[in-house]
PDB file of N, CA and C in Angstrom:
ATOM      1  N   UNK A   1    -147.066  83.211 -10.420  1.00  0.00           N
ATOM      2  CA  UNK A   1    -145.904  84.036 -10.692  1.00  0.00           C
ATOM      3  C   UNK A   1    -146.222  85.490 -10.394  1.00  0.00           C
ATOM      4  N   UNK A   2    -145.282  86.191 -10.286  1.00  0.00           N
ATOM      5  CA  UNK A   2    -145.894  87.465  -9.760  1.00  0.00           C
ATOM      6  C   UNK A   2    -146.026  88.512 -11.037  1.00  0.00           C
ATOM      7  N   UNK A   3    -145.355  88.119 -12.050  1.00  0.00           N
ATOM      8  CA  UNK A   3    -145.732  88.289 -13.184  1.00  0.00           C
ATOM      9  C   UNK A   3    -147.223  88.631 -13.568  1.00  0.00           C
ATOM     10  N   UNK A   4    -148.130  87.106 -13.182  1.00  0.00           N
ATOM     11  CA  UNK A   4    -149.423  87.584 -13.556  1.00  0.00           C
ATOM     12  C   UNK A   4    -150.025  88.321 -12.457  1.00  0.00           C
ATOM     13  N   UNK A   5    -149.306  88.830 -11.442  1.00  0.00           N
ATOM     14  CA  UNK A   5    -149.906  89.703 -10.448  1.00  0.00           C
ATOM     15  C   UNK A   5    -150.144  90.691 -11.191  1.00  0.00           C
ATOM     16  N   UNK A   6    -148.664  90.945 -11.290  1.00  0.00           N
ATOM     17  CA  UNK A   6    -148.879  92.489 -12.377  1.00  0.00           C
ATOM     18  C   UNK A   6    -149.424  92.790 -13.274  1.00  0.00           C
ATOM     19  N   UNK A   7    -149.797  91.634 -14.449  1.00  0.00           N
ATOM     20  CA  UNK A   7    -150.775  91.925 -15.051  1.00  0.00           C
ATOM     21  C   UNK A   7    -152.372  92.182 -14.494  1.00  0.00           C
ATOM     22  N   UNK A   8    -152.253  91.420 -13.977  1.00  0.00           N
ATOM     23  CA  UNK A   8    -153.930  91.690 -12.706  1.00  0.00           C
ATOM     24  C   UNK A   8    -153.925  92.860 -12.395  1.00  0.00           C
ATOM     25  N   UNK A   9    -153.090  93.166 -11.768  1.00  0.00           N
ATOM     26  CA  UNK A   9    -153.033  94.894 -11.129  1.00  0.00           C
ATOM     27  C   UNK A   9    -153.245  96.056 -12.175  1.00  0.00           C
ATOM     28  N   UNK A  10    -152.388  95.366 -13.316  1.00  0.00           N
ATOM     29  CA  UNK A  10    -152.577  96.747 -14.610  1.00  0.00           C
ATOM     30  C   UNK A  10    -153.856  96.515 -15.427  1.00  0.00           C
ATOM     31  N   UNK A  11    -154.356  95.447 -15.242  1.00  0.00           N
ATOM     32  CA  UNK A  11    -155.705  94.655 -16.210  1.00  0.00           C
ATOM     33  C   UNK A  11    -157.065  96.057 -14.809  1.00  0.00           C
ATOM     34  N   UNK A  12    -156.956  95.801 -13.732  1.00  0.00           N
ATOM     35  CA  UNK A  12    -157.477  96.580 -12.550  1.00  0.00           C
ATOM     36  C   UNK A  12    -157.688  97.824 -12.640  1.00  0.00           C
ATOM     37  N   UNK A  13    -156.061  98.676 -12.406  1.00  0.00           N
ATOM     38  CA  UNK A  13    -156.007 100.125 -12.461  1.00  0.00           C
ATOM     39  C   UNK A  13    -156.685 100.640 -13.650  1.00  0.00           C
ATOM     40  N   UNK A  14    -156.062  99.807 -15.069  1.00  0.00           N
ATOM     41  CA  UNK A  14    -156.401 100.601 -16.086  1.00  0.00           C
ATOM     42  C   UNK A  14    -157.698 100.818 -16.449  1.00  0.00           C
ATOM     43  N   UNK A  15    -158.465  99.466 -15.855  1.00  0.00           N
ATOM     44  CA  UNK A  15    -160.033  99.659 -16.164  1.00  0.00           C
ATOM     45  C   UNK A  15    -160.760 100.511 -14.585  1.00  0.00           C
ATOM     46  N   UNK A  16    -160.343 100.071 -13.485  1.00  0.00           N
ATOM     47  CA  UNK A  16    -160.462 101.760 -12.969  1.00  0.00           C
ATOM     48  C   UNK A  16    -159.977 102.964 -13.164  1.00  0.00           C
ATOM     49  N   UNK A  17    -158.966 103.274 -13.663  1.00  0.00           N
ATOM     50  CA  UNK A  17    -158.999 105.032 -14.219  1.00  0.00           C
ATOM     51  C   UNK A  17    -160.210 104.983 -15.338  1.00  0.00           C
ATOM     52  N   UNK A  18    -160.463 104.318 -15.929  1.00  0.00           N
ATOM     53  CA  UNK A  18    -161.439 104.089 -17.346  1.00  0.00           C
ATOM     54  C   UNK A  18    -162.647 104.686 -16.793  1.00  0.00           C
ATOM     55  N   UNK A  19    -162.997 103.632 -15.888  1.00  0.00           N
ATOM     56  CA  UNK A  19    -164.810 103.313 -15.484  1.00  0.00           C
ATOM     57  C   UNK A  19    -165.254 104.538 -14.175  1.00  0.00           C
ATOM     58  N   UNK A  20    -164.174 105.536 -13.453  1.00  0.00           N
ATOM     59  CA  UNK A  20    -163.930 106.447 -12.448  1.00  0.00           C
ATOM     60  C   UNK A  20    -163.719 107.947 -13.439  1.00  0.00           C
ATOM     61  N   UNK A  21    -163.328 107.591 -14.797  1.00  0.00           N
ATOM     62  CA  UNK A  21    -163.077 108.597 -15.942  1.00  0.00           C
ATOM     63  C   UNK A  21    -164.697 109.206 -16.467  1.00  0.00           C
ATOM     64  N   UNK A  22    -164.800 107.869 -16.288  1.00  0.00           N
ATOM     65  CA  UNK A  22    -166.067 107.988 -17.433  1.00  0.00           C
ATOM     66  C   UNK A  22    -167.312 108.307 -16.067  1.00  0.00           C
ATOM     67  N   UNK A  23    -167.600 107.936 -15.137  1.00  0.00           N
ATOM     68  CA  UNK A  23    -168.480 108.390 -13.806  1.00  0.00           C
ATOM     69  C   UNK A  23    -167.809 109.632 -13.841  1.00  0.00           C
ATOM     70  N   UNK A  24    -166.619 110.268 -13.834  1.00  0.00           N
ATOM     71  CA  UNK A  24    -166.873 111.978 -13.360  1.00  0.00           C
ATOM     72  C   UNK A  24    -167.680 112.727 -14.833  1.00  0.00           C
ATOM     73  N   UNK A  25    -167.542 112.471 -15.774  1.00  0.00           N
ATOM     74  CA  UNK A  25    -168.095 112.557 -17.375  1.00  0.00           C
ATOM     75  C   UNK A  25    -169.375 112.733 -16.852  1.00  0.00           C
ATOM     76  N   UNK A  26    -170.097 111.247 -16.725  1.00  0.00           N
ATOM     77  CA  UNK A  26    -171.646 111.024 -16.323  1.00  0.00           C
ATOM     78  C   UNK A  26    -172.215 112.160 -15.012  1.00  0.00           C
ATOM     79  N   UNK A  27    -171.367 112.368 -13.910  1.00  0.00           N
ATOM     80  CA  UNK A  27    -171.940 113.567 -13.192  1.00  0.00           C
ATOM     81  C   UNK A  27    -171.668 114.849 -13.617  1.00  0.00           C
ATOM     82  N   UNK A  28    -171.101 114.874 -14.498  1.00  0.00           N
ATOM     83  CA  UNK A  28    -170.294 116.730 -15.013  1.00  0.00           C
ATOM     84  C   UNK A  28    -169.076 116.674 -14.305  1.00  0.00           C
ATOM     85  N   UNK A  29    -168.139 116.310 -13.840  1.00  0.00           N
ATOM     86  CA  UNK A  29    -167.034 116.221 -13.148  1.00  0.00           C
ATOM     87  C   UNK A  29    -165.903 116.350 -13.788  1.00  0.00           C
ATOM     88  N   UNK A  30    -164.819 117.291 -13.933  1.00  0.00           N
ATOM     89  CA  UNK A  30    -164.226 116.862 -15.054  1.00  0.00           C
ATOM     90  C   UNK A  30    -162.936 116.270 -14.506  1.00  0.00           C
ATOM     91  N   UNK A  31    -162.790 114.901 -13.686  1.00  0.00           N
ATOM     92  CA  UNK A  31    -162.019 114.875 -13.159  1.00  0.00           C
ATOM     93  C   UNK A  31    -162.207 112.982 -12.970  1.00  0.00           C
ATOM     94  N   UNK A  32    -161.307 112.225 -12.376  1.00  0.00           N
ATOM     95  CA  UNK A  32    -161.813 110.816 -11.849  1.00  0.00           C
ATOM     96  C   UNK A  32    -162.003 110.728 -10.981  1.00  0.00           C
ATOM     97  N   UNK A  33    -163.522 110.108 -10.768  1.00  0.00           N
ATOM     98  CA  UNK A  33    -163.806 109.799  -9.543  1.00  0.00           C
ATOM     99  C   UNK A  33    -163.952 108.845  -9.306  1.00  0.00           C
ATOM    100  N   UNK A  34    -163.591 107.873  -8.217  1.00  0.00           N
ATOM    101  CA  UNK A  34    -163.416 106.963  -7.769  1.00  0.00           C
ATOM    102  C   UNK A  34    -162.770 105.619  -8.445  1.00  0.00           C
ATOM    103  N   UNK A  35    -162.108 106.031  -9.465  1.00  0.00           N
ATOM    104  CA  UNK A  35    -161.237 105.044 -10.426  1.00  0.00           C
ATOM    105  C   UNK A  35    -160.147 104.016  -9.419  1.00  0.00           C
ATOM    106  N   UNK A  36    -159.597 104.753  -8.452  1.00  0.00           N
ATOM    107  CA  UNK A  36    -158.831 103.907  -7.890  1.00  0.00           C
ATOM    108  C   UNK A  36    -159.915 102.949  -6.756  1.00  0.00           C
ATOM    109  N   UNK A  37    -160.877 103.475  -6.131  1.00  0.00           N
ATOM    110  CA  UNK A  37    -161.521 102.379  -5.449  1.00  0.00           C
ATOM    111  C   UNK A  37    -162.200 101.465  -6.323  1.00  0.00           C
ATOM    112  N   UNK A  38    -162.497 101.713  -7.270  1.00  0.00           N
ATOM    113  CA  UNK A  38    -162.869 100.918  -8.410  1.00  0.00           C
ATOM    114  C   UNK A  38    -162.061 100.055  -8.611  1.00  0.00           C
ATOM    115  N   UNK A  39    -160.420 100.253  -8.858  1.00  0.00           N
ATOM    116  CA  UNK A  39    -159.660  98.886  -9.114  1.00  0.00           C
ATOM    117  C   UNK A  39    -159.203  98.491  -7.914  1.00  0.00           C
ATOM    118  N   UNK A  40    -159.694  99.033  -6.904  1.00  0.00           N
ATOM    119  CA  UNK A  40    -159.384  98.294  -5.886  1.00  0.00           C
ATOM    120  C   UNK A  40    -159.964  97.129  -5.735  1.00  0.00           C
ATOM    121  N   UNK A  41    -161.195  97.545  -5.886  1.00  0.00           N
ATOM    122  CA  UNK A  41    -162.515  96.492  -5.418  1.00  0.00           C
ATOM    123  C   UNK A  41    -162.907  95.422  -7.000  1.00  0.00           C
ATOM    124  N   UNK A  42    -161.989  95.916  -7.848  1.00  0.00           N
ATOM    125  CA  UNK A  42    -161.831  94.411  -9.001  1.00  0.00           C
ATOM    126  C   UNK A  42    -160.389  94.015  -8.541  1.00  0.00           C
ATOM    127  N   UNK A  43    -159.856  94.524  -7.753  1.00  0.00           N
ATOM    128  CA  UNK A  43    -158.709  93.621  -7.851  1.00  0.00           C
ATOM    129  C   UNK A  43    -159.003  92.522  -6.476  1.00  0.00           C
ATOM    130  N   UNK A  44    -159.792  93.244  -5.708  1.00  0.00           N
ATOM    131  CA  UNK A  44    -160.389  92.222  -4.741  1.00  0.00           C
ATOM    132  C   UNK A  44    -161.065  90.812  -5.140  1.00  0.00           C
ATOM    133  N   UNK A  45    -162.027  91.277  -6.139  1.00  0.00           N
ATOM    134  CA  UNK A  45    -163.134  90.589  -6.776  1.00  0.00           C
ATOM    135  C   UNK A  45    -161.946  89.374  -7.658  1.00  0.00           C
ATOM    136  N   UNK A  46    -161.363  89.884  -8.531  1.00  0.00           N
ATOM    137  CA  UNK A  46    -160.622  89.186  -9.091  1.00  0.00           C
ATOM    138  C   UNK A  46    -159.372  88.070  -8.544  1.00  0.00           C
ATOM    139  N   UNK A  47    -159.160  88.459  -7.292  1.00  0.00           N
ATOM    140  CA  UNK A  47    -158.352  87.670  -6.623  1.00  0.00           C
ATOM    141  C   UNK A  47    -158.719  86.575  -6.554  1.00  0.00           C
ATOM    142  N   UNK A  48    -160.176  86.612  -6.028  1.00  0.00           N
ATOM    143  CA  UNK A  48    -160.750  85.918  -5.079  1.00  0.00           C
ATOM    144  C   UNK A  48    -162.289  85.037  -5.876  1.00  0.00           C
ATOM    145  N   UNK A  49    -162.162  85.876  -7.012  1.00  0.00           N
ATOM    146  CA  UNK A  49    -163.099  84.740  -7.711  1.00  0.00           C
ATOM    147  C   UNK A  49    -163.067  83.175  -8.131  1.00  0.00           C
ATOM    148  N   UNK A  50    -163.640  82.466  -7.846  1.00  0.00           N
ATOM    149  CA  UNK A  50    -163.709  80.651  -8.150  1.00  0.00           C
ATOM    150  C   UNK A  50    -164.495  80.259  -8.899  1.00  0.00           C
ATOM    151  N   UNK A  51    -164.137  80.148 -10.447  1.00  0.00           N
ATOM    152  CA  UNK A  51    -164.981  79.289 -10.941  1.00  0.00           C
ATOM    153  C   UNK A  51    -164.003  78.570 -12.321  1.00  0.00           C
ATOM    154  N   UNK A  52    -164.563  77.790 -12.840  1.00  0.00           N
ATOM    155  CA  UNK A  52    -163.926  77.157 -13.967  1.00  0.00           C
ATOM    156  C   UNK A  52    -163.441  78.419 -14.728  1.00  0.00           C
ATOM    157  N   UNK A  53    -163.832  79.172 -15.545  1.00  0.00           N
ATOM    158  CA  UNK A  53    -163.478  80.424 -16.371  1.00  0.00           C
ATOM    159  C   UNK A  53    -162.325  80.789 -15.899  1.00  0.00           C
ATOM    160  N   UNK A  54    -162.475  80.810 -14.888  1.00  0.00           N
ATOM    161  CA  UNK A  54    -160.616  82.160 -14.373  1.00  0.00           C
ATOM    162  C   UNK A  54    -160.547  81.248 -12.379  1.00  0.00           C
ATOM    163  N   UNK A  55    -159.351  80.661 -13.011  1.00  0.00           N
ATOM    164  CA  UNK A  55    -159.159  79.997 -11.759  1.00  0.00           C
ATOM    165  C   UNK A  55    -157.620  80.297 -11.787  1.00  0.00           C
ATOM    166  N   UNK A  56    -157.133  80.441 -10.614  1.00  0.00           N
ATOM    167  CA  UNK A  56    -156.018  81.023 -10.294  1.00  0.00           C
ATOM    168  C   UNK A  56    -155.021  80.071  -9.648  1.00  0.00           C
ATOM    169  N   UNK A  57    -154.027  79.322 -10.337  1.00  0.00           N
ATOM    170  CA  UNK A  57    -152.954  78.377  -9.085  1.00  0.00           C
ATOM    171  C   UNK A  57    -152.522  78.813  -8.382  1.00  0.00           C
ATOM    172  N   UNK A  58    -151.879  78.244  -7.521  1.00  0.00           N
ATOM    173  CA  UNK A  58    -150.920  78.726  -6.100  1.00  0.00           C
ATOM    174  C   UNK A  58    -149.795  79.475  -6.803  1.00  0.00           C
ATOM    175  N   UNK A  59    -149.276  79.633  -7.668  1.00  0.00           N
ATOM    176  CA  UNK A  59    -148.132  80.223  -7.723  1.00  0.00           C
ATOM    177  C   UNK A  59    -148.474  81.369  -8.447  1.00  0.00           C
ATOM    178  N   UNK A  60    -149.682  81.381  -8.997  1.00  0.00           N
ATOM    179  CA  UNK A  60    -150.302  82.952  -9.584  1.00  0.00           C
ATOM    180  C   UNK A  60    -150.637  83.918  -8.516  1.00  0.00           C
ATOM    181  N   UNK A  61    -150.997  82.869  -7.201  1.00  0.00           N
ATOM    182  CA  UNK A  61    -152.047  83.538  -6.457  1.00  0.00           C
ATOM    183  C   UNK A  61    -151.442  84.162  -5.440  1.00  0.00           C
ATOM    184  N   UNK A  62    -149.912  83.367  -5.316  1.00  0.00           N
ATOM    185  CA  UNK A  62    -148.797  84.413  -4.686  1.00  0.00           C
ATOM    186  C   UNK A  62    -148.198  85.885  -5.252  1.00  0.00           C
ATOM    187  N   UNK A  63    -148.459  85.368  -6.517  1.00  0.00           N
ATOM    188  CA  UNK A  63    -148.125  86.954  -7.277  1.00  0.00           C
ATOM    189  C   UNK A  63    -149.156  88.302  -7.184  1.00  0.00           C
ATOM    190  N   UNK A  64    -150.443  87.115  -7.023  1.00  0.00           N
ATOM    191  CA  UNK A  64    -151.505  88.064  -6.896  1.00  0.00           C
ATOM    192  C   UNK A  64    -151.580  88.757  -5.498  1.00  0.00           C
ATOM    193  N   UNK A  65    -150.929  87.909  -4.809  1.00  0.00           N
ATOM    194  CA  UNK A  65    -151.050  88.450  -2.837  1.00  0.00           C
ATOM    195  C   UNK A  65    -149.904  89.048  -2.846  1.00  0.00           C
ATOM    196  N   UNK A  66    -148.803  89.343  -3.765  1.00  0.00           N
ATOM    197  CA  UNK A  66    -147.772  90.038  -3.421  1.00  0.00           C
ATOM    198  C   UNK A  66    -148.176  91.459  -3.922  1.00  0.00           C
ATOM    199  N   UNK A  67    -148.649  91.478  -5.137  1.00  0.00           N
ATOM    200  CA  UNK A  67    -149.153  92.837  -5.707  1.00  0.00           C
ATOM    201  C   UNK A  67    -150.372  93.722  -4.863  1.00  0.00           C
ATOM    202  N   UNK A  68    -151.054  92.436  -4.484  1.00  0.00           N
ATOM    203  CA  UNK A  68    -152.607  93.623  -3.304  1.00  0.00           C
ATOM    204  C   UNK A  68    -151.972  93.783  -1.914  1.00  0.00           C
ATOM    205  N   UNK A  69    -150.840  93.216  -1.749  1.00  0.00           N
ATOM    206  CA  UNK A  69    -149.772  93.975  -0.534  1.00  0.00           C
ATOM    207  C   UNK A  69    -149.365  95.230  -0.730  1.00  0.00           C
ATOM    208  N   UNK A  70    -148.883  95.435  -1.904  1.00  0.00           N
ATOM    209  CA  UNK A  70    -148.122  96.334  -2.674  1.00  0.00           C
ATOM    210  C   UNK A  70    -149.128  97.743  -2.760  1.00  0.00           C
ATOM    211  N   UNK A  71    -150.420  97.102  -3.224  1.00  0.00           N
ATOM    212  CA  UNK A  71    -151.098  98.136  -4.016  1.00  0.00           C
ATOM    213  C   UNK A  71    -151.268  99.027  -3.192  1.00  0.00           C
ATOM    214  N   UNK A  72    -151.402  98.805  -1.967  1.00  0.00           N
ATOM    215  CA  UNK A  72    -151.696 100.279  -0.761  1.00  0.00           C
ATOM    216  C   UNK A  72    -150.731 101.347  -1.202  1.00  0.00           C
ATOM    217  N   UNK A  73    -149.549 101.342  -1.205  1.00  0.00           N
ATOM    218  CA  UNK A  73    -149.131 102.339  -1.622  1.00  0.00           C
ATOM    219  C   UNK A  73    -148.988 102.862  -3.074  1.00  0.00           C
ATOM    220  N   UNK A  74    -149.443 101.814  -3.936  1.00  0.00           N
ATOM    221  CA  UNK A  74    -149.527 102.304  -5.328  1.00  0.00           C
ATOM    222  C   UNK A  74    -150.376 103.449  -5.503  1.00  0.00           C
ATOM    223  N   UNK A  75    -151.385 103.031  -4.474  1.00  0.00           N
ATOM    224  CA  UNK A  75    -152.868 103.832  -4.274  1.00  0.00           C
ATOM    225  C   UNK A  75    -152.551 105.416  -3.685  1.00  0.00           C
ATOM    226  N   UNK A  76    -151.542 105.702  -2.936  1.00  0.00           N
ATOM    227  CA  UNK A  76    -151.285 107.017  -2.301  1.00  0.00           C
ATOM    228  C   UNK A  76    -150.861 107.407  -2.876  1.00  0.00           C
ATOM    229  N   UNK A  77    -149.577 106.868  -4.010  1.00  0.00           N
ATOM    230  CA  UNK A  77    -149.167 107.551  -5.004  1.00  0.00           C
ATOM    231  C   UNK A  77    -149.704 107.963  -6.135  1.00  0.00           C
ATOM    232  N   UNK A  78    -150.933 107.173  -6.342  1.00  0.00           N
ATOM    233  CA  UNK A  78    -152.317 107.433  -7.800  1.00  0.00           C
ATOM    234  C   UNK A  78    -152.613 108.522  -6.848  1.00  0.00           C
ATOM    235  N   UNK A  79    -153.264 108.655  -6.189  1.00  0.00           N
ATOM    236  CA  UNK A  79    -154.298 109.464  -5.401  1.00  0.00           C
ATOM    237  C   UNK A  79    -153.566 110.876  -5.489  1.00  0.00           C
ATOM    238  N   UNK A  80    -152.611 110.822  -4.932  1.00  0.00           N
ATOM    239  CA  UNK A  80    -151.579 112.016  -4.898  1.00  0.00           C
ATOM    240  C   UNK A  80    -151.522 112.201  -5.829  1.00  0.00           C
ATOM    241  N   UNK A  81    -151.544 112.095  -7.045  1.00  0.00           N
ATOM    242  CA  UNK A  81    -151.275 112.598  -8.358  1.00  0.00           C
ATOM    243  C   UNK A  81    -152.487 112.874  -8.789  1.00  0.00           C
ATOM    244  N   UNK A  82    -153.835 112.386  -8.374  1.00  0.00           N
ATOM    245  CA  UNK A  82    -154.797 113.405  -8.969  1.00  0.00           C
ATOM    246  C   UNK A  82    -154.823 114.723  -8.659  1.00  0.00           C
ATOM    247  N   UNK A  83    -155.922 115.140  -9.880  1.00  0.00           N
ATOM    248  CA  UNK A  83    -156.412 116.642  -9.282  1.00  0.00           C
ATOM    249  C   UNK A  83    -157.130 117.422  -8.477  1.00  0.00           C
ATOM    250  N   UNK A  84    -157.381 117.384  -7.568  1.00  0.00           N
ATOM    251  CA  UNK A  84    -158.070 117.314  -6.493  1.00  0.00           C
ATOM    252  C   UNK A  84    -158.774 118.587  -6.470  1.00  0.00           C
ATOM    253  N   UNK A  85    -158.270 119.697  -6.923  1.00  0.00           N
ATOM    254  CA  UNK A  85    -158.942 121.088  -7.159  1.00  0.00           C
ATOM    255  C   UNK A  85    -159.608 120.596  -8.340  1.00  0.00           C
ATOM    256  N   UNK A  86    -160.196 120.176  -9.153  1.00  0.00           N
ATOM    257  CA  UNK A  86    -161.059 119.349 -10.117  1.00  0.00           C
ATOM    258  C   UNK A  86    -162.237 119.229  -9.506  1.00  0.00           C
ATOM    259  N   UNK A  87    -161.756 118.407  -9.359  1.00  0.00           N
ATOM    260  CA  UNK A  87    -162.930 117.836  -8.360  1.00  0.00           C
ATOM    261  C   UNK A  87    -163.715 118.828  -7.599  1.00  0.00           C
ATOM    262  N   UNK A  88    -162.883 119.357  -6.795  1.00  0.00           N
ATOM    263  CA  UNK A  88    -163.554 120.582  -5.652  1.00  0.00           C
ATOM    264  C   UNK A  88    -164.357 121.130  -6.473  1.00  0.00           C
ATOM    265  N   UNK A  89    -163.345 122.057  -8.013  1.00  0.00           N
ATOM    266  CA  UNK A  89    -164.303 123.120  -8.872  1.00  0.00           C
ATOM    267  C   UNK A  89    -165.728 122.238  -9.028  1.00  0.00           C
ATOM    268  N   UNK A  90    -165.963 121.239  -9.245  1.00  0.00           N
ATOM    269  CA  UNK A  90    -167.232 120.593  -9.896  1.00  0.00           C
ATOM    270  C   UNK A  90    -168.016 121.061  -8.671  1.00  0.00           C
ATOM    271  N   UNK A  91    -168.403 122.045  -7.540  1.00  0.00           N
ATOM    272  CA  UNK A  91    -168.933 122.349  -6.783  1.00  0.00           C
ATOM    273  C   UNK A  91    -169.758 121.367  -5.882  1.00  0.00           C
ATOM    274  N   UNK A  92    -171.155 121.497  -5.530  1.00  0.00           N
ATOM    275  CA  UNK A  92    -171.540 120.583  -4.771  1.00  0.00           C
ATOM    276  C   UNK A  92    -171.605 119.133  -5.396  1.00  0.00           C
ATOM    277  N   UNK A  93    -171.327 119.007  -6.425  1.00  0.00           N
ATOM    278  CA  UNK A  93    -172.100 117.519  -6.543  1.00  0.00           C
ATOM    279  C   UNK A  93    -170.677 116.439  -6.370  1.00  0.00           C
ATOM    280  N   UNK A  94    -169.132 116.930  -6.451  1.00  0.00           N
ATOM    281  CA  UNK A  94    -168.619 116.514  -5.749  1.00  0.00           C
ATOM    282  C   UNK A  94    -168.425 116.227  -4.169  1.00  0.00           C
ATOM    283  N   UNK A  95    -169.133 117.402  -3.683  1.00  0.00           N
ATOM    284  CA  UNK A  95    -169.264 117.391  -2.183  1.00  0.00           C
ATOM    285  C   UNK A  95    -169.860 116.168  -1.706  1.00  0.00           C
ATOM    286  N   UNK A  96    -171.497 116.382  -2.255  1.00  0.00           N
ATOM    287  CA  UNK A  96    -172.235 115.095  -1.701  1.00  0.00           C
ATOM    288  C   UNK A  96    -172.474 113.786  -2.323  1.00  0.00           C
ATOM    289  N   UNK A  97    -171.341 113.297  -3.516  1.00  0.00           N
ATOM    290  CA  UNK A  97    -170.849 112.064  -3.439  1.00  0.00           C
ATOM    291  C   UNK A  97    -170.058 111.862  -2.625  1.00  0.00           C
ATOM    292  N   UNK A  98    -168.620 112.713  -1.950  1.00  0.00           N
ATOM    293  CA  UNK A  98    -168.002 112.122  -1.325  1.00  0.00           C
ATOM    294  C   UNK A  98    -169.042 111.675  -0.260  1.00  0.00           C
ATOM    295  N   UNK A  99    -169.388 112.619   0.329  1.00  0.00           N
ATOM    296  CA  UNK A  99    -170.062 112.172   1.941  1.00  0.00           C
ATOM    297  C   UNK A  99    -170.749 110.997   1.635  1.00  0.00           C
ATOM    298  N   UNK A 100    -172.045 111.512   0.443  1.00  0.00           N
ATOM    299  CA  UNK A 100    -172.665 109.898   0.589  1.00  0.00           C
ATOM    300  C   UNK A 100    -171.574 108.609   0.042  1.00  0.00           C
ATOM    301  N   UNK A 101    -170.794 108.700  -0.203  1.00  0.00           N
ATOM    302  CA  UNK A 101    -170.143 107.457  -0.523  1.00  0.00           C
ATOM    303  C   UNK A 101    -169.689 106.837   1.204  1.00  0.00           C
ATOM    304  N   UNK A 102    -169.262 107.456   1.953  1.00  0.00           N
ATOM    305  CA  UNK A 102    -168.252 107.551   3.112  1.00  0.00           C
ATOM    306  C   UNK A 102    -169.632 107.200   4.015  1.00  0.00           C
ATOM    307  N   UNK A 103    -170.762 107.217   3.854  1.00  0.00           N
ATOM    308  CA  UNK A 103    -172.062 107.113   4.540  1.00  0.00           C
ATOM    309  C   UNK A 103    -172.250 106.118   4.375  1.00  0.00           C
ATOM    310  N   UNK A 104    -172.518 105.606   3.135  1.00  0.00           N
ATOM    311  CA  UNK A 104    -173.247 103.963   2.711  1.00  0.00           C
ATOM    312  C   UNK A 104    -172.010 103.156   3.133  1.00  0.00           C
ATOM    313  N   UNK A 105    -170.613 103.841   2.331  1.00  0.00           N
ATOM    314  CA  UNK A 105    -169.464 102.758   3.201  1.00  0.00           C
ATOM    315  C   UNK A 105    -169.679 102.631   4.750  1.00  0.00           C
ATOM    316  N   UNK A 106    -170.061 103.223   5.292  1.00  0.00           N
ATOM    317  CA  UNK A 106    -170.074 103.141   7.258  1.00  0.00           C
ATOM    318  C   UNK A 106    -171.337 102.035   7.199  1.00  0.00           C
ATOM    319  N   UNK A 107    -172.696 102.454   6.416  1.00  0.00           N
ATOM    320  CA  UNK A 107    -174.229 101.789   6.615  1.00  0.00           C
ATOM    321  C   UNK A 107    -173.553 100.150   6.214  1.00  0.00           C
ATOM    322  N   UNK A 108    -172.549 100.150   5.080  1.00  0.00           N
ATOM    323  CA  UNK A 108    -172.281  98.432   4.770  1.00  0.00           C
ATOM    324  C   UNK A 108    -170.906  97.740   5.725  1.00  0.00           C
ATOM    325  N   UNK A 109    -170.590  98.087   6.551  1.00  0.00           N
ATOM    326  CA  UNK A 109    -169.872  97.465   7.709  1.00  0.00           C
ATOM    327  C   UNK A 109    -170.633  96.101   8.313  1.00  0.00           C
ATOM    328  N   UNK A 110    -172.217  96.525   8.924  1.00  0.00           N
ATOM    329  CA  UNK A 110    -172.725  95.682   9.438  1.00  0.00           C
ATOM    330  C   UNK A 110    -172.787  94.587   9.221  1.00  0.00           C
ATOM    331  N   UNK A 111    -173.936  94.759   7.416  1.00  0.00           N
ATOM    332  CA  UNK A 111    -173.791  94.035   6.612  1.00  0.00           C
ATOM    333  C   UNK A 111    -173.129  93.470   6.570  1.00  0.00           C
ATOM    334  N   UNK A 112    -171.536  93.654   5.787  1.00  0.00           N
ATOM    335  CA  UNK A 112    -170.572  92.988   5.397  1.00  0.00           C
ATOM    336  C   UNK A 112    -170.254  91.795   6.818  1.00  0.00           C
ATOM    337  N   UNK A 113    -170.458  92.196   8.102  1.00  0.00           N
ATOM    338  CA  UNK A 113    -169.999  91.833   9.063  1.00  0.00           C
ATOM    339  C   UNK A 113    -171.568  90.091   9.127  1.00  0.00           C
ATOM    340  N   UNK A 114    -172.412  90.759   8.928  1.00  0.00           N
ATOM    341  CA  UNK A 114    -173.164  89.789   8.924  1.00  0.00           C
ATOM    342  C   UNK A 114    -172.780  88.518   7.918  1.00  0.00           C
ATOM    343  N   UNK A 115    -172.672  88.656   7.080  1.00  0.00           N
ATOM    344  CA  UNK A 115    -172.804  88.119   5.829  1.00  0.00           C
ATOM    345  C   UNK A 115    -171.111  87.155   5.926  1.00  0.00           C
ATOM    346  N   UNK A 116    -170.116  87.755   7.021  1.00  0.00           N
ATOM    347  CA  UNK A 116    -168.953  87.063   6.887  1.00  0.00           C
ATOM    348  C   UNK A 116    -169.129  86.333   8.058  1.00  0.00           C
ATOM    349  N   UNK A 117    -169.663  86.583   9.334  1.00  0.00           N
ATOM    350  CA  UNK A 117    -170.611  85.570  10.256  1.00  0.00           C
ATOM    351  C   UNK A 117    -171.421  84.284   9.949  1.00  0.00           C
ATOM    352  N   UNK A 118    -171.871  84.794   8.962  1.00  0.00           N
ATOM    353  CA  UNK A 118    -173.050  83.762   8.513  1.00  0.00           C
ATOM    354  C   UNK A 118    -172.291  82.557   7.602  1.00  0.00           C
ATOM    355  N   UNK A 119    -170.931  82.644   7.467  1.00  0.00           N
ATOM    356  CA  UNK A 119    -170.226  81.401   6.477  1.00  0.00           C
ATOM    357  C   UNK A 119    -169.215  81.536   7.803  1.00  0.00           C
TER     358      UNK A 119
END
């Protein structure tokens, strides 16, 4: 149902603004960082997990593929609403997370590319 999409999606966001809240805290940041790629990448995880514990039917799993359709733009509209001069003020150490984040994301392409080859 797409029902439990939405709960998935809000079960996601809310614990990424949380866990992206609490990482700008842990660097001095007073701002969120990376909360939305954070529920991005549980809402990935969560889609797509298989096991007895949390197994998902076909008609959940349409709700769930209708909402991570959706979420791209949920995401421009979160994003856009942060504070982005926040961030900046936190001086360099916002600087060189972004880059190194945008670095290791480029270094795990390969990887990822291997690893989806190999199945």
């Amino acid at each position: 149902m797409v029902v439990y999409g939405v709960a998935l999606l809000a079960f996601c966001m809310l614990t990424g603004i949380f866990l992206g809240d609490l990482l700008g805290q842990l660097i001095g940041v007073d701002a969120n960082v990376g909360g939305i790629g954070i529920a991005m990448l549980l809402l990935i995880f969560m889609a797509n997990i298989k096991n007895s514990f949390f197994e998902i039917n076909l008609l959940t799993k349409s709700g769930v593929n209708f909402w991570s359709a959706m979420y791209i733009p949920i995401v421009v509209a979160m994003a856009a609403k942060q504070n982005v001069l926040a961030a900046i003020s936190g001086g360099w150490m916002a600087l060189i997370a972004g880059v190194l984040t945008v670095i290791i994301s480029f270094m795990m392409i390969p990887v990822l590319y291997k690893l989806i080859k190999r199945n």
